[in-house]
Protein backbone atom coordinates (compact mmCIF):
# COMPACT_ATOMS: atom_id res chain seq x y z
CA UNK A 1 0.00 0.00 0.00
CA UNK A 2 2.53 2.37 0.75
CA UNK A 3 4.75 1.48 -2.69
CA UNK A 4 1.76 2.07 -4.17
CA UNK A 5 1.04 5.79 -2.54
CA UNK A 6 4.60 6.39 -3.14
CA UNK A 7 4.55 5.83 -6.48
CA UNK A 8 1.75 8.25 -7.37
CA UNK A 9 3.31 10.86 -5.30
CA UNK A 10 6.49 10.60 -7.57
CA UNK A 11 4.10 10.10 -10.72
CA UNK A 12 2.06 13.14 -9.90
CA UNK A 13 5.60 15.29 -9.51
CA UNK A 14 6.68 14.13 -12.38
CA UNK A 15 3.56 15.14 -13.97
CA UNK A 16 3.87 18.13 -12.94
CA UNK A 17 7.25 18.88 -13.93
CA UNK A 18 6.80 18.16 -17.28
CA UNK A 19 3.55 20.28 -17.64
CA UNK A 20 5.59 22.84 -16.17
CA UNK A 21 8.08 23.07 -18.95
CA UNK A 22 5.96 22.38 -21.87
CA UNK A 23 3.75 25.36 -20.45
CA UNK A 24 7.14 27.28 -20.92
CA UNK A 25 7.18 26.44 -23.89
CA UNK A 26 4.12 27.43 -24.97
CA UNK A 27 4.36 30.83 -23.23
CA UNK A 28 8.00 31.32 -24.94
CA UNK A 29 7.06 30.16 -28.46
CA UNK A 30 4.03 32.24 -27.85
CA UNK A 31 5.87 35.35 -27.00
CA UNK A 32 5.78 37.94 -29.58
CA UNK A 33 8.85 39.50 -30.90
CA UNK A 34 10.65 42.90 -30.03
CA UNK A 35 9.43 45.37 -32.36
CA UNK A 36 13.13 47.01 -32.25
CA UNK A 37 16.35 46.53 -30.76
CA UNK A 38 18.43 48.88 -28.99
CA UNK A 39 22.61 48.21 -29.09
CA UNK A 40 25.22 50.67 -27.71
CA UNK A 41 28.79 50.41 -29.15
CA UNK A 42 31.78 52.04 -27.86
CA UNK A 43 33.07 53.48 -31.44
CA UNK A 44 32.48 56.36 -33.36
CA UNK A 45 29.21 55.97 -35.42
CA UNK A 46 31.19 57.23 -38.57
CA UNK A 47 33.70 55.21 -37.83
CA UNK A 48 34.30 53.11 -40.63
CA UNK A 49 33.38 49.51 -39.00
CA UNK A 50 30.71 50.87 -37.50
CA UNK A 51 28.91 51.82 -40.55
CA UNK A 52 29.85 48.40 -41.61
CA UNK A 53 28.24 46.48 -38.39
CA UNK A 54 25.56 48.71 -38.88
CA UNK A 55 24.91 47.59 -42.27
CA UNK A 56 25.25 43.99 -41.27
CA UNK A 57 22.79 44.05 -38.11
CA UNK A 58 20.20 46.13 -39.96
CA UNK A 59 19.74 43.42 -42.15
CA UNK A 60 20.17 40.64 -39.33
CA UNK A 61 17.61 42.26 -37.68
CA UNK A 62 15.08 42.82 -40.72
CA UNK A 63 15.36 39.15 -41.26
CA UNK A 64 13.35 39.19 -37.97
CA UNK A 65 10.90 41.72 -38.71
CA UNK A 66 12.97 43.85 -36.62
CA UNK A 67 14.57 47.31 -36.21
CA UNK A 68 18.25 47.51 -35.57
CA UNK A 69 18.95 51.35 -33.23
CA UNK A 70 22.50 51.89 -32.11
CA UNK A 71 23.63 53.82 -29.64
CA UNK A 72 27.20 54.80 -29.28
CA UNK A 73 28.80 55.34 -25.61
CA UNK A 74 32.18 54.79 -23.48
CA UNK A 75 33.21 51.19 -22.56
CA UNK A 76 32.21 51.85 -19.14
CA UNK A 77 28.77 53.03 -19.65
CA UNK A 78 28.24 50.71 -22.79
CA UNK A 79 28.64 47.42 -19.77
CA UNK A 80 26.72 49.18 -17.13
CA UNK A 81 23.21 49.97 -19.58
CA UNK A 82 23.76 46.50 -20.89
CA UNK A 83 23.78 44.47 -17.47
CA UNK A 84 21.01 46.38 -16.21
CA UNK A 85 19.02 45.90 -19.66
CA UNK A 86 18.49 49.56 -19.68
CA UNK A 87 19.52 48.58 -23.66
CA UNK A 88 19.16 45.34 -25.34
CA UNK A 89 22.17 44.56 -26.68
CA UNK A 90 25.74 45.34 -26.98
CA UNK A 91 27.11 45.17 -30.82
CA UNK A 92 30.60 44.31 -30.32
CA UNK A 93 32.74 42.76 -27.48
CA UNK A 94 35.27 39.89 -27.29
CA UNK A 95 34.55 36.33 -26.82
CA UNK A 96 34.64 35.74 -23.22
CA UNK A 97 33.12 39.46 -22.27
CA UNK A 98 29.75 37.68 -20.74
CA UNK A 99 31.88 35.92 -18.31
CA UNK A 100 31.82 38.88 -16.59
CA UNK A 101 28.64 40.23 -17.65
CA UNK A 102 25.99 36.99 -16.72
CA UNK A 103 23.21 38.85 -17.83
CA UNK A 104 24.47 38.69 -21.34
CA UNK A 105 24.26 36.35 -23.89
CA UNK A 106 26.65 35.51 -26.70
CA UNK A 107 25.56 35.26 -29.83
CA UNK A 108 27.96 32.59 -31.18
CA UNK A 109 28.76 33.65 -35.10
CA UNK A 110 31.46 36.20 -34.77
CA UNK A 111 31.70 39.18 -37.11
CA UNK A 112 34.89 40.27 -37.18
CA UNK A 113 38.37 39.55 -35.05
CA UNK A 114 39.72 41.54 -32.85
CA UNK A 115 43.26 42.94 -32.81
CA UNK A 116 44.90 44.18 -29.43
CA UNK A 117 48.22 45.61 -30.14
CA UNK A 118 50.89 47.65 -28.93
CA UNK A 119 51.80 51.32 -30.07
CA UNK A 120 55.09 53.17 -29.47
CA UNK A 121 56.92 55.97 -30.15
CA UNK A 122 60.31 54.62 -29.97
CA UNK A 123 60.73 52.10 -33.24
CA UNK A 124 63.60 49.68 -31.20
CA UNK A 125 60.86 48.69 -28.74
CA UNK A 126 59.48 45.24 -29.82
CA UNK A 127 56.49 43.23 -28.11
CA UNK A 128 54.97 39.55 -28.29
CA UNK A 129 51.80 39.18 -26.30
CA UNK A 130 51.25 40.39 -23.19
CA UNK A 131 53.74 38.13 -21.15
CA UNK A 132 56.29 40.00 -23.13
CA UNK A 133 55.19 42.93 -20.78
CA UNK A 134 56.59 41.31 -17.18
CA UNK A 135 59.51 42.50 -15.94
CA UNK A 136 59.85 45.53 -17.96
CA UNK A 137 59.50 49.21 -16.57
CA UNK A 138 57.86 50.32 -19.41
CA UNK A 139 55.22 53.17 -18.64
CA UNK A 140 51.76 51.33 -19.69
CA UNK A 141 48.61 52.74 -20.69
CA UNK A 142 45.39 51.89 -21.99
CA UNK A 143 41.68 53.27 -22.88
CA UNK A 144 39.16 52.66 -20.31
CA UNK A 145 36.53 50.49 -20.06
CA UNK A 146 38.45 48.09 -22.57
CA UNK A 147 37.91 44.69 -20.33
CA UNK A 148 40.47 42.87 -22.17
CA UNK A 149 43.25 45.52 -21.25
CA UNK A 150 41.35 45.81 -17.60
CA UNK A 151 42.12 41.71 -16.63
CA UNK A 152 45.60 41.16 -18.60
CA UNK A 153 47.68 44.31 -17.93
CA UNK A 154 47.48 44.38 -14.50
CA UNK A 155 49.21 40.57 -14.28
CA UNK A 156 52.05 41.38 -16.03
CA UNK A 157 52.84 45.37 -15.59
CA UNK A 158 53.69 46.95 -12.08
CA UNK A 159 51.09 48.96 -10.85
CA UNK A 160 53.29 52.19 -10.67
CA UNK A 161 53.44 51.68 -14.20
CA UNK A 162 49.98 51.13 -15.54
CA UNK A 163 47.71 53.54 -16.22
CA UNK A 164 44.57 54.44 -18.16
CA UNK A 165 42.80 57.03 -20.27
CA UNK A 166 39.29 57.84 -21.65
CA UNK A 167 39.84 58.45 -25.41
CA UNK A 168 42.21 57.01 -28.17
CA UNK A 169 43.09 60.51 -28.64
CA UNK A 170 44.55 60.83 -25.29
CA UNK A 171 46.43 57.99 -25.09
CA UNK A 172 48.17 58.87 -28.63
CA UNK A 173 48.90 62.10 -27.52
CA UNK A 174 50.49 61.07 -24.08
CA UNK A 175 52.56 58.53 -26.04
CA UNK A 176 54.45 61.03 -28.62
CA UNK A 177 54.67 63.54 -25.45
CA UNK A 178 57.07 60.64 -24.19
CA UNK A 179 54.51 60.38 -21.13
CA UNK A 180 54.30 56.94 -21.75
CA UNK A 181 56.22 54.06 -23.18
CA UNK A 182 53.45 51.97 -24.79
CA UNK A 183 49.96 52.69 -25.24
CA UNK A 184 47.75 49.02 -25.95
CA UNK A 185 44.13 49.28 -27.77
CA UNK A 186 42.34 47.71 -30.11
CA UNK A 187 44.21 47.84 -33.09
CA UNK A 188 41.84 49.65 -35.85
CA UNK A 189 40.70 52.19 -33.37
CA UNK A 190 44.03 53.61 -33.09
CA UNK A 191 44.81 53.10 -36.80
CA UNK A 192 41.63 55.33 -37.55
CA UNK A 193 43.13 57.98 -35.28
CA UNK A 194 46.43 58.02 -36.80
CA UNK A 195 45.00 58.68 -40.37
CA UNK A 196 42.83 61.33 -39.21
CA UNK A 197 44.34 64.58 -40.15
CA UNK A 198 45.05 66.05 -36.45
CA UNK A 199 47.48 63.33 -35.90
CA UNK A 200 48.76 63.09 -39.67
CA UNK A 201 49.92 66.79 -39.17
CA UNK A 202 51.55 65.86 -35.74
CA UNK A 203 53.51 62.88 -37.29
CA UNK A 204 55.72 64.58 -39.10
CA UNK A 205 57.58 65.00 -36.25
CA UNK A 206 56.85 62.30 -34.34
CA UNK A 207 55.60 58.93 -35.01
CA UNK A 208 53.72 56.18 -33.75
CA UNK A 209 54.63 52.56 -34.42
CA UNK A 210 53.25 49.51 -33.84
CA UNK A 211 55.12 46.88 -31.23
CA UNK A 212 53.64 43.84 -31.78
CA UNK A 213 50.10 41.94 -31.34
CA UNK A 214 49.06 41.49 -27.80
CA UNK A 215 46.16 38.98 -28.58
CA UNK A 216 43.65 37.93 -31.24
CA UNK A 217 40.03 37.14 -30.84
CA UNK A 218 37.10 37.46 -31.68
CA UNK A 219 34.48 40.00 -32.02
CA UNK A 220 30.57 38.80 -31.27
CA UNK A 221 27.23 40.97 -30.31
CA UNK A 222 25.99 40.14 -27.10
CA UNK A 223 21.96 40.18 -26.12
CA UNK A 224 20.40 40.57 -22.77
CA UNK A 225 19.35 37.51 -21.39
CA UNK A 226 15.94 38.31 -21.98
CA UNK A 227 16.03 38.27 -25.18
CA UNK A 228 17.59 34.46 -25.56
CA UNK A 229 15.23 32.81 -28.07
CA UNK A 230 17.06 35.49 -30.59
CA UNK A 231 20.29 34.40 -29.78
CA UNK A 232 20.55 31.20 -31.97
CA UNK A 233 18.57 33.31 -34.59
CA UNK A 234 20.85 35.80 -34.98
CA UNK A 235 23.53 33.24 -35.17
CA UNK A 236 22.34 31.49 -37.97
CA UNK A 237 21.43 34.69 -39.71
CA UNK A 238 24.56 36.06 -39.25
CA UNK A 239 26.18 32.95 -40.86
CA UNK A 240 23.85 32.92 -44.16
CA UNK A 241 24.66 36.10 -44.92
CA UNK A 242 28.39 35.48 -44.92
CA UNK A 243 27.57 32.66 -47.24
CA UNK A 244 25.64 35.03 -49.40
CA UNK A 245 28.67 37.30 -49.56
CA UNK A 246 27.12 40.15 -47.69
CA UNK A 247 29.85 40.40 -45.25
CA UNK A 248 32.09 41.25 -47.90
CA UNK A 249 29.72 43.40 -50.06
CA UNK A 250 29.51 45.83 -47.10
CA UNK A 251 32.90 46.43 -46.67
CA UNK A 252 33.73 47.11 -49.90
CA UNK A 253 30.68 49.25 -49.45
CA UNK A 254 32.38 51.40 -46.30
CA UNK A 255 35.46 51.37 -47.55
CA UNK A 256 37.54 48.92 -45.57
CA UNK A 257 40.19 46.62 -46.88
CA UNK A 258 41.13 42.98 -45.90
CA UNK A 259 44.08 44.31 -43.60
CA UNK A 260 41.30 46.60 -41.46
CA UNK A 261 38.85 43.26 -40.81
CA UNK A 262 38.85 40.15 -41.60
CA UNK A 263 36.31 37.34 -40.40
């Protein structure tokens, strides 16, 4: 008698269970999509990969029914508006940036990689990856908010010799004053500075090299975990238009080479 009782007490759970999760279901497959999404990035809307990311998630998004809005802000603020799904979505961090940020998801096809590299002003200063940092006295900086920099620099550089800045601009600038030794970003940010036409005046007498790579990745838009059922979407969509040769058409479209992205 009791086996018996027992056994549709652990029936009747299991019951339950399961009509929890196909209820779930339902209500999830149910649930209507977002009309538009919002996504802050931390460069320059007319910066040149921007326009082309833009391009690329407008028609990611359109796939969907719908409508891509970017916002552009600092690193800093970019993380904080994310986590707290004040915005929907970031468009471009590294691979492993959610480990950090739980409350975002990644979405798994990548659009681009991601370059960190070393910049100098002295062209006899060479660099391999950030180990090649320890046990140097080398005056480091780096831009803010760049979570990459933010975990590996402080493991191999002395804290008396680390520092960081707010803009590209600054950190350029700082490095031809001789204020620093090496300044470490994301490599087609600074390249974009140094063509602009401030800094092409200002390298004429001074210029800015490049030390070596620091680390490759990869670069992937991350969605707020309420938003999960698009994640896998946006993967696959993101994937069929590489196939179709989108990826490519768009660049060519901005204006950027091979050597400024690759995927």
């Amino acid at each position: 008698m009791r086996n018996t009782i027992r056994t549709r007490i652990v029936v009747a759970v299991i019951l339950v269970c399961v009509l929890g999760i196909v209820v779930s279901t339902i209500a999830e497959a149910d649930e209507p999509l977002p009309t538009r999404l919002t996504f802050v990035y931390t460069r320059p809307k007319d910066h040149s990969v921007t326009q082309w990311l833009i391009l690329i998630y407008t028609e990611a998004l359109k796939r969907m029914g719908i409508e891509f809005v970017l916002e552009e802000v600092p690193p800093k603020r970019a993380s904080a508006y994310s986590d707290a799904g004040i915005v929907d979505a970031e468009l471009g961090r590294i691979y492993n940036y959610n480990e950090k940020h739980p409350n975002l998801l990644r979405v798994e096809e990548f659009h681009a990689y991601v370059i960190f590299t070393a910049f100098v002003s002295d062209p006899q200063l060479k660099l391999d990856g950030w180990e090649s940092l320890k046990d140097t006295n080398y005056k480091v900086e780096y831009r803010r908010g760049i979570k990459k920099c933010e975990t590996q620099l402080p493991r191999v550089v002395k804290p008396e010799q680390l520092s960081d800045i707010a803009t590209v601009h600054q950190g350029i600038q700082k490095l031809l004053l001789g204020r620093t030794d090496v300044y470490i970003d994301v490599e087609d940010f600074v390249i974009k500075h140094l063509n602009s036409d401030d800094f092409q005046q200002i390298s004429k007498v001074r210029k800015v090299h490049k030390a070596g790579v620091m680390e490759q990745t990869s670069g992937h838009a991350f969605l707020h975990k309420k938003h999960h059922a698009l994640v896998p979407k946006l993967s696959v969509i993101l994937r069929d238009m590489k196939r179709e040769g989108l990826f490519e058409k768009y660049r060519k479209q901005v204006g950027l080479t091979p050597i400024d992205i690759t995927w």
